[in-house]
Protein backbone atom coordinates (compact mmCIF):
# COMPACT_ATOMS: atom_id res chain seq x y z
CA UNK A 1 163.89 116.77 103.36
CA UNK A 2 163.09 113.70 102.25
CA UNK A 3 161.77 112.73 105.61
CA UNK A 4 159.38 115.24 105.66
CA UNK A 5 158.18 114.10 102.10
CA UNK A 6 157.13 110.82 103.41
CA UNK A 7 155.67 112.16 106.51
CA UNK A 8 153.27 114.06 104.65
CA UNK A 9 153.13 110.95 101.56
CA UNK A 10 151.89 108.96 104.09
CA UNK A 11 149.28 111.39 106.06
CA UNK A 12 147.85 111.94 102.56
CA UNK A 13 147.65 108.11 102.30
CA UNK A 14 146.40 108.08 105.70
CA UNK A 15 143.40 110.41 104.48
CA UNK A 16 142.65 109.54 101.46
CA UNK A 17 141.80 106.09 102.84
CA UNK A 18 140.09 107.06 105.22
CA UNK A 19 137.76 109.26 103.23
CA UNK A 20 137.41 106.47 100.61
CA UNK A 21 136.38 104.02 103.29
CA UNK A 22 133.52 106.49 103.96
CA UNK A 23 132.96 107.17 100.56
CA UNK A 24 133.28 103.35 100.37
CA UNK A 25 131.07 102.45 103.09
CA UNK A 26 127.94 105.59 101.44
CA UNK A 27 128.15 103.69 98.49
CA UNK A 28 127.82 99.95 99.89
CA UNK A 29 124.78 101.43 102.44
CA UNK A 30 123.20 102.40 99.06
CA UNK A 31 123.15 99.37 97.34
CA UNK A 32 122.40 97.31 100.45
CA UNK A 33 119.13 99.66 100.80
CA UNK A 34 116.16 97.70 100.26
CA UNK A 35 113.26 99.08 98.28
CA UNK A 36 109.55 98.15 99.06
CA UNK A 37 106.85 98.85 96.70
CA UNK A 38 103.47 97.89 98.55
CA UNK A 39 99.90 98.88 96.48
CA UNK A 40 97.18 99.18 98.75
CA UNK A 41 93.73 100.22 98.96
CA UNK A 42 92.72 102.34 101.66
CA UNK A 43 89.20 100.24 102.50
CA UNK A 44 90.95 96.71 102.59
CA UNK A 45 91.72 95.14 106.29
CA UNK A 46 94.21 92.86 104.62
CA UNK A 47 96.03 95.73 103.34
CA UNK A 48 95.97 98.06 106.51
CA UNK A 49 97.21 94.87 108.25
CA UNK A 50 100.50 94.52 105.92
CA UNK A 51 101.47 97.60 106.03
CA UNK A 52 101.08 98.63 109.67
CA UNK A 53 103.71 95.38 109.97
CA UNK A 54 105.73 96.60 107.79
CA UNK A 55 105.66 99.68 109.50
CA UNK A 56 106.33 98.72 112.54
CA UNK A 57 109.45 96.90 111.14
CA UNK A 58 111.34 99.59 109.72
CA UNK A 59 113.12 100.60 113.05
CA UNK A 60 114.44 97.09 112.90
CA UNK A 61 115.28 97.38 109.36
CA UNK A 62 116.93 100.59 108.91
CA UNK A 63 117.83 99.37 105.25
CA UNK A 64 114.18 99.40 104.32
CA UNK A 65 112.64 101.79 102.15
CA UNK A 66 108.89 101.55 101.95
CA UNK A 67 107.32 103.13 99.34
CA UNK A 68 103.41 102.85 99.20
CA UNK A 69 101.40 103.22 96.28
CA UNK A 70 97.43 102.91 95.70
CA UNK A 71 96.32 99.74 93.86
CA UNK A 72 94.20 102.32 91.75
CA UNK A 73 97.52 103.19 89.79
CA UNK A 74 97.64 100.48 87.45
CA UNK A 75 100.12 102.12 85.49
CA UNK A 76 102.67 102.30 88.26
CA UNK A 77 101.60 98.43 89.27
CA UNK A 78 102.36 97.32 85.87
CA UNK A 79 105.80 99.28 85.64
CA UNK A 80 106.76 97.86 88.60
CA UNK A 81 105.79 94.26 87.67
CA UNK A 82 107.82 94.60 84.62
CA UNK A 83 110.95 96.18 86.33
CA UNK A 84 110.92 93.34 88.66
CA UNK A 85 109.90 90.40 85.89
CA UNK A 86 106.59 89.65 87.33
CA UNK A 87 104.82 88.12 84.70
CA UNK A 88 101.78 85.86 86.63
CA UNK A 89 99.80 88.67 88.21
CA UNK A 90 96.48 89.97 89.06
CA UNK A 91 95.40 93.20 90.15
CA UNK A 92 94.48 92.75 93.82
CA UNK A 93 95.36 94.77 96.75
CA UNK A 94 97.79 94.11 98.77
CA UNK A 95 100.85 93.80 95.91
CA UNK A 96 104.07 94.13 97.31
CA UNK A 97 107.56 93.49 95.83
CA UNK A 98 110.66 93.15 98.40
CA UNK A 99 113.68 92.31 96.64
CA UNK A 100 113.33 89.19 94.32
CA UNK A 101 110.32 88.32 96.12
CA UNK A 102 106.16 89.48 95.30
CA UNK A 103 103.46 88.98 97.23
CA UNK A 104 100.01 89.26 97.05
CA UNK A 105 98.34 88.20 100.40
CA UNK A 106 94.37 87.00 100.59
CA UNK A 107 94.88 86.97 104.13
CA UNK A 108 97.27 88.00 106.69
CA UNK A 109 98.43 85.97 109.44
CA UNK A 110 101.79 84.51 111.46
CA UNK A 111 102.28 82.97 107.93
CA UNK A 112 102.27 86.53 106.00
CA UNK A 113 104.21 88.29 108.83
CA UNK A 114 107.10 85.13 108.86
CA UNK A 115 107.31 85.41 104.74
CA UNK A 116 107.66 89.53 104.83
CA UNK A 117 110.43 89.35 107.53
CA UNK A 118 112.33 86.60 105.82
CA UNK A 119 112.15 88.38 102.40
CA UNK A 120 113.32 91.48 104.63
CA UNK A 121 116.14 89.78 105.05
CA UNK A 122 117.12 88.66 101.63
CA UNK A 123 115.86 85.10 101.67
CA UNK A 124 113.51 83.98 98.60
CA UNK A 125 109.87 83.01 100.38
CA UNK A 126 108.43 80.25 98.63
CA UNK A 127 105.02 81.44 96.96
CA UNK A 128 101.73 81.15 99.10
CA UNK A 129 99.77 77.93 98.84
CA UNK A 130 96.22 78.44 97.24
CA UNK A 131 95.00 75.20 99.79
CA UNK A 132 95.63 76.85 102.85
CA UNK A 133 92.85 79.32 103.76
CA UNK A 134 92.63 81.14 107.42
CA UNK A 135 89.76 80.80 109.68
CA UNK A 136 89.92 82.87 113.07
CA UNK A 137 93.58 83.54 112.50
CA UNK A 138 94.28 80.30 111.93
CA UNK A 139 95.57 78.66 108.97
CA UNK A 140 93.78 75.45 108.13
CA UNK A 141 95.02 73.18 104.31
CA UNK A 142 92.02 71.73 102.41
CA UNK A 143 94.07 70.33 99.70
CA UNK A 144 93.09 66.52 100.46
CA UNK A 145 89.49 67.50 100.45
CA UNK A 146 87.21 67.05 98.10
CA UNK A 147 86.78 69.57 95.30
CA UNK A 148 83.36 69.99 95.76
CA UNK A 149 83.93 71.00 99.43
CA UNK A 150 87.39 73.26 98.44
CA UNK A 151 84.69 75.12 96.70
CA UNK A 152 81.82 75.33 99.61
CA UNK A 153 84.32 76.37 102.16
CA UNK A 154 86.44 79.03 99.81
CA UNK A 155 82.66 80.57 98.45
CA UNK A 156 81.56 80.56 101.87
CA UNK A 157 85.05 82.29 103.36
CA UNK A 158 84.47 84.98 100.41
CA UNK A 159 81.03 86.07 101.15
CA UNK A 160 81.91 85.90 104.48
CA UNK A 161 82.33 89.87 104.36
CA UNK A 162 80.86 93.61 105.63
CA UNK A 163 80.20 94.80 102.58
CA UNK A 164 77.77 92.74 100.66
CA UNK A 165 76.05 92.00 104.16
CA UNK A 166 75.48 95.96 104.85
CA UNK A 167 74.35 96.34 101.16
CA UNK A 168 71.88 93.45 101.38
CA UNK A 169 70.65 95.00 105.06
CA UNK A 170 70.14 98.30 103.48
CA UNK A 171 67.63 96.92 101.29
CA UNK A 172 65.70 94.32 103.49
CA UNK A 173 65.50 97.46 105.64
CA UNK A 174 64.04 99.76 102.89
CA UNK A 175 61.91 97.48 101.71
CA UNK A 176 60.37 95.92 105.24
CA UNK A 177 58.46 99.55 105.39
CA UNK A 178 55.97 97.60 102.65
CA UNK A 179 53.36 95.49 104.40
CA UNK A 180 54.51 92.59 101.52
CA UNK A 181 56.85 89.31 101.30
CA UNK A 182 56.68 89.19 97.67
CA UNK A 183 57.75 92.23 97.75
CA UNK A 184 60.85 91.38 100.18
CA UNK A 185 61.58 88.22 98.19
CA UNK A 186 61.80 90.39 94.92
CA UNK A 187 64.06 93.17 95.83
CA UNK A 188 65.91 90.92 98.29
CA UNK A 189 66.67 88.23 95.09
CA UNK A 190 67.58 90.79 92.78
CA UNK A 191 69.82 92.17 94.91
CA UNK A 192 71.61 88.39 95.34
CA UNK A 193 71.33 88.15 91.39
CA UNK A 194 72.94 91.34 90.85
CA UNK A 195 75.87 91.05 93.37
CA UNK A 196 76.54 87.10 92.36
CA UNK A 197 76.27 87.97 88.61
CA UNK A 198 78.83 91.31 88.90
CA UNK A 199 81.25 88.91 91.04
CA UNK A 200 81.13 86.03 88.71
CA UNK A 201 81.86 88.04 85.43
CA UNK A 202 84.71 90.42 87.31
CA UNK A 203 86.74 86.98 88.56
CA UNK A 204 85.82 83.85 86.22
CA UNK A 205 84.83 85.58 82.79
CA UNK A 206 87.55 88.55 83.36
CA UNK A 207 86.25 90.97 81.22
CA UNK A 208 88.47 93.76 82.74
CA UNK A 209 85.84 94.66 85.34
CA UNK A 210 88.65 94.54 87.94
CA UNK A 211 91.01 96.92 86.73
CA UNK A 212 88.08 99.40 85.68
CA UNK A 213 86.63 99.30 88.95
CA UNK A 214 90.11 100.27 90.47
CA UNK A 215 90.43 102.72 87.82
CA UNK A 216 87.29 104.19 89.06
CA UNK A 217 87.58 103.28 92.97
CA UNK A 218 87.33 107.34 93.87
CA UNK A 219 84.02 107.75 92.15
CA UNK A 220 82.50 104.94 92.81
CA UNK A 221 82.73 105.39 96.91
CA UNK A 222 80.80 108.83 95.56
CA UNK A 223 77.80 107.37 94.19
CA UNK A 224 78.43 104.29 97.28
CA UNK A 225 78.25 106.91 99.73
CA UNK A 226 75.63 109.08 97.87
CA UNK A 227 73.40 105.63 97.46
CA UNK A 228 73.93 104.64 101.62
CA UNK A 229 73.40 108.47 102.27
CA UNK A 230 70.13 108.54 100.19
CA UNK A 231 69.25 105.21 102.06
CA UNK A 232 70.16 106.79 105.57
CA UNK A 233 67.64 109.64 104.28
CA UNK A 234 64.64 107.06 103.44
CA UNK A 235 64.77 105.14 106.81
CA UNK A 236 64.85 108.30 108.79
CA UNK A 237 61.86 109.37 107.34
CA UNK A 238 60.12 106.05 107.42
CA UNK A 239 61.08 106.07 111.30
CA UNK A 240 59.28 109.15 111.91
CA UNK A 241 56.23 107.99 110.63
CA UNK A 242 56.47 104.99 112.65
CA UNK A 243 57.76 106.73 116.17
CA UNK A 244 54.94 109.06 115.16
CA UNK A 245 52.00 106.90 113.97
CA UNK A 246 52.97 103.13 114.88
CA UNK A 247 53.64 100.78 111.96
CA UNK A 248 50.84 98.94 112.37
CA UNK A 249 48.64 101.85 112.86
CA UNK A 250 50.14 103.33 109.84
CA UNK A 251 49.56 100.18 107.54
CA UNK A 252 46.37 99.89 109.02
CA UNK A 253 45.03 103.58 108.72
CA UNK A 254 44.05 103.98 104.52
CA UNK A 255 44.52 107.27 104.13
CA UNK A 256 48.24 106.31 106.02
CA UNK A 257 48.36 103.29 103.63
CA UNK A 258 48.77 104.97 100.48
CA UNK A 259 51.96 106.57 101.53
CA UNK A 260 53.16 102.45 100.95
CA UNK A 261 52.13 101.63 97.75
CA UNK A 262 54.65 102.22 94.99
CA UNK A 263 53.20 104.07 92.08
CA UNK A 264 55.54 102.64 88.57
CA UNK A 265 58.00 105.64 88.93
CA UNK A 266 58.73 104.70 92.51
CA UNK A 267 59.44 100.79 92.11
CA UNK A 268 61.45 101.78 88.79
CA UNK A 269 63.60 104.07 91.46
CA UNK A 270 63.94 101.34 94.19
CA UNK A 271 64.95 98.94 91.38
CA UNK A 272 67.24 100.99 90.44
CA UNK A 273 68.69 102.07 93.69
CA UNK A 274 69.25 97.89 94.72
CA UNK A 275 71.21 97.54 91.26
CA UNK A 276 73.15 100.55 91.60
CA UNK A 277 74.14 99.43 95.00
CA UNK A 278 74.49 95.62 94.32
CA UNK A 279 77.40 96.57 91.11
CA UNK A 280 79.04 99.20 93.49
CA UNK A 281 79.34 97.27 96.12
CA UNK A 282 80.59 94.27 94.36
CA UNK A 283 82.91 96.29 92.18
CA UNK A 284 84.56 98.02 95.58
CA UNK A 285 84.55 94.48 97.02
CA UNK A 286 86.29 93.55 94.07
CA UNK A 287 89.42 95.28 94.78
CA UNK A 288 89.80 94.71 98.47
CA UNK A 289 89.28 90.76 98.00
CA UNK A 290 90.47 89.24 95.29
CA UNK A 291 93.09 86.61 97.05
CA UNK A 292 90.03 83.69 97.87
CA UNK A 293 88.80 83.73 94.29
CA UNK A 294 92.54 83.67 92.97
CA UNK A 295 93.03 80.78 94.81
CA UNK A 296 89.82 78.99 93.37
CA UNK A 297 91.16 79.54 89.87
CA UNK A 298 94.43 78.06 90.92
CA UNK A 299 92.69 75.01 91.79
CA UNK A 300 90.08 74.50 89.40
CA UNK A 301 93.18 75.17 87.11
CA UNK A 302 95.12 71.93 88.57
CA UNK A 303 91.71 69.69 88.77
CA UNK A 304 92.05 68.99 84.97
CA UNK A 305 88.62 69.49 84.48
CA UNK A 306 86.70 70.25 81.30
CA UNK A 307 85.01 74.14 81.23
CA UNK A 308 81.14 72.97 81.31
CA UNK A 309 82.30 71.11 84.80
CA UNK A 310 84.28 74.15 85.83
CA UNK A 311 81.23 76.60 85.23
CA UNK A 312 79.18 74.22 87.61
CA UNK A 313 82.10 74.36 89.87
CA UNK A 314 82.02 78.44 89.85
CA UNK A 315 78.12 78.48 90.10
CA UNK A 316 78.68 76.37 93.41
CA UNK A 317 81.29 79.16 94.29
CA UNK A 318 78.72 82.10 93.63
CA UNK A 319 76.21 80.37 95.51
CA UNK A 320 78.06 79.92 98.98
CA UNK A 321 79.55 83.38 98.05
CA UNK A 322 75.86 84.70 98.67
CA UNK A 323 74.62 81.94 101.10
CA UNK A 324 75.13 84.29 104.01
CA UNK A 325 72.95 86.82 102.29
CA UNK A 326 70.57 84.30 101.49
CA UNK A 327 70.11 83.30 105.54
CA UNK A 328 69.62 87.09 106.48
CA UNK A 329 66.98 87.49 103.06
CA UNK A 330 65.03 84.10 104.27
CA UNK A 331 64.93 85.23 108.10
CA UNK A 332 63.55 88.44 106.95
CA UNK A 333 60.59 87.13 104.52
CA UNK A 334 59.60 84.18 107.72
CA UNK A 335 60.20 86.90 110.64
CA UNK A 336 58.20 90.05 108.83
CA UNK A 337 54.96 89.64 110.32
CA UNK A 338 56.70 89.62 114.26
CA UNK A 339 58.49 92.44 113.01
CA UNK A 340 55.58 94.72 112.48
CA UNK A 341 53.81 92.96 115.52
CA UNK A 342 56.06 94.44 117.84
CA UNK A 343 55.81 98.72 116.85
CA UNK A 344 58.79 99.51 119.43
CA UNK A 345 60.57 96.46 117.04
CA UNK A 346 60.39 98.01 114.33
CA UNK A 347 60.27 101.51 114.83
CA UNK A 348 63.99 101.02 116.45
CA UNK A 349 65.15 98.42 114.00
CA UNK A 350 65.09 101.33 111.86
CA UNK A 351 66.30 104.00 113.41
CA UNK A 352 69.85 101.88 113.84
CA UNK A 353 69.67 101.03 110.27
CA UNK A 354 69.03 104.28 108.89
CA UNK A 355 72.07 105.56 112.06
CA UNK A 356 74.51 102.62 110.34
CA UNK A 357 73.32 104.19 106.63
CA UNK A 358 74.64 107.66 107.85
CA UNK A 359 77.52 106.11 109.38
CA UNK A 360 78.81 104.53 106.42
CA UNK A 361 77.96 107.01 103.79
CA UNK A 362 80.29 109.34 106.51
CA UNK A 363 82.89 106.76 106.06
CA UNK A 364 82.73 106.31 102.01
CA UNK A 365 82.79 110.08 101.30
CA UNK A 366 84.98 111.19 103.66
CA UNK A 367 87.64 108.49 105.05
């Protein structure tokens, strides 16, 4: 009897640890589960980049858990910065927090993808260094340079962008259908003015334009893809005329010339249609590239440098943020007259631009 009392003593025993080592085992899976919380906006290359890694890691990493959040939810991002004691932040996509590391990537390269794995894997990455920008994939350190040049080369890498170059197209090509250069030079300018003056206020003066604007990102690709749709419209009209009449026919021809002079109400509406573009574009800019400014802070920060220097510093910035725009807004005003000598030129110069105009209201309003 009491044989058979032990026998079964011990096949309980026998269960009950081995349930417990599953129940065990649940329970340590759990807590070995790593959570990552990755903000991202839909329109930024940076961000589509990061997470398609990531992505492509979880097989690897069974453990992860990626949870993906738009950078628009600034209520969530701040929740999450405070749950994980994040205190030096700015709202920029890509944000992502892996374990007791955060991230927020300007670029992302060999370097990014090394960091995410190793923070993957429980190591603490050391943060990102604001000297090192990437060029062509590759990552090249201007701390020992000057700070004059820190500043040419990180403007310069900002502008260097689709965005603000379509935007600034869009209006060189609306406004090449008038037989003027002051014309060009005005609209092209206050286009520049605009953009640089939006960008410079959102990033240096921080008056909360960033965190409106991704309050807002939904409606603003609206009236971005209603502005490039109304655009599209304009230039395949203006084409029309010219496939059917011949620009310089039609500039040529008076009672065909009045159709290009803008009475008060229409240059009130073109003005208006280059601002409302420059600020949206900027503003949706502003959320998919904040890293390169960031980085300019950081370092006009550690220059030790009094505010009226700084200001000259960020007016350098602004300026090789636009320069690009500035080379296409020059080569327009010096090349408009070979423009409208060549009809075929012209004529098919805008059809593309008013096909690109359709093209990207499509993608605005509906990707």
């Amino acid at each position: 009897m009491i044989i058979k009392i032990s026998k079964i003593l011990l096949l309980g025993a026998v269960f009950f640890s081995f349930f417990s080592g599953i129940a065990f085992a649940e329970t340590e899976a759990v807590e070995e589960k790593m959570i990552i919380h990755f903000f991202h906006d839909r329109l930024c290359p940076v961000c589509r980049n990061a997470k398609n890694f990531i992505e492509g890691l979880l097989d690897d990493y069974p453990q992860v858990d990626l949870r993906v959040y738009p950078i628009s939810d600034t209520a969530k991002l701040h929740e999450t910065a405070q749950e994980y004691r994040v205190e030096d932040y700015r709202i920029m996509a890509p944000t992502i927090f892996i374990g007791e590391n955060f991230f927020q990537f300007r670029d992302f390269t060999s370097r990014e993808k090394e960091m995410l794995v190793k923070a993957i894997e429980g190591e603490i990455v050391e943060a990102e260094d604001c000297c090192l920008v990437g060029i062509f994939n590759t990552e090249i350190s201007i701390k020992d340079l000057p700070l004059f040049v820190k500043t040419s080369i990180l403007g310069f890498l900002d502008g260097f962008n689709l965005y603000s170059v379509v935007s600034l197209i869009l209006a060189i090509l609306i406004v090449t259908v008038f037989d003027s250069k002051k014309k060009l030079f005005f609209y092209g300018c206050l286009f520049i003015i605009t953009a640089a003056v939006i960008y410079g206020l959102g990033f240096f003066v921080r008056l909360g334009i960033i965190e409106l604007s991704l309050r807002q990102m939904g409606t603003l690709r609206i009236v971005m893809g209603v502005v490039t749709l109304c655009g599209g419209l304009f230039l395949a009209r203006k084409w029309w005329q010219f496939f059917k009449y011949g620009p310089v026919s039609h500039l040529s021809d008076p009672s065909l010339k009045q159709g290009f002079k803008v009475p008060n109400k229409g240059t009130l509406l073109l003005v208006s249609y280059i601002i409302i573009s420059a600020v949206v574009v900027t503003l949706i800019k502003i959320s998919c590239f904040t890293g390169t400014p960031m980085a300019f802070a950081s370092i006009l920060a550690e220059a030790g440098i009094t505010p009226g220097i700084a200001f000259m510093y960020i007016i350098v910035y602004l300026f090789f943020y636009m320069f690009i725009e500035l080379v296409i807004l020059t080569g327009a005003i010096l090349t408009k007259k070979i423009w409208f000598a060549g009809s075929k030129l012209i004529t098919w110069v805008t059809f593309a631009g008013a096909a690109v105009l359709f093209y990207l209201a499509f993608y605005y309003l509906f990707s």
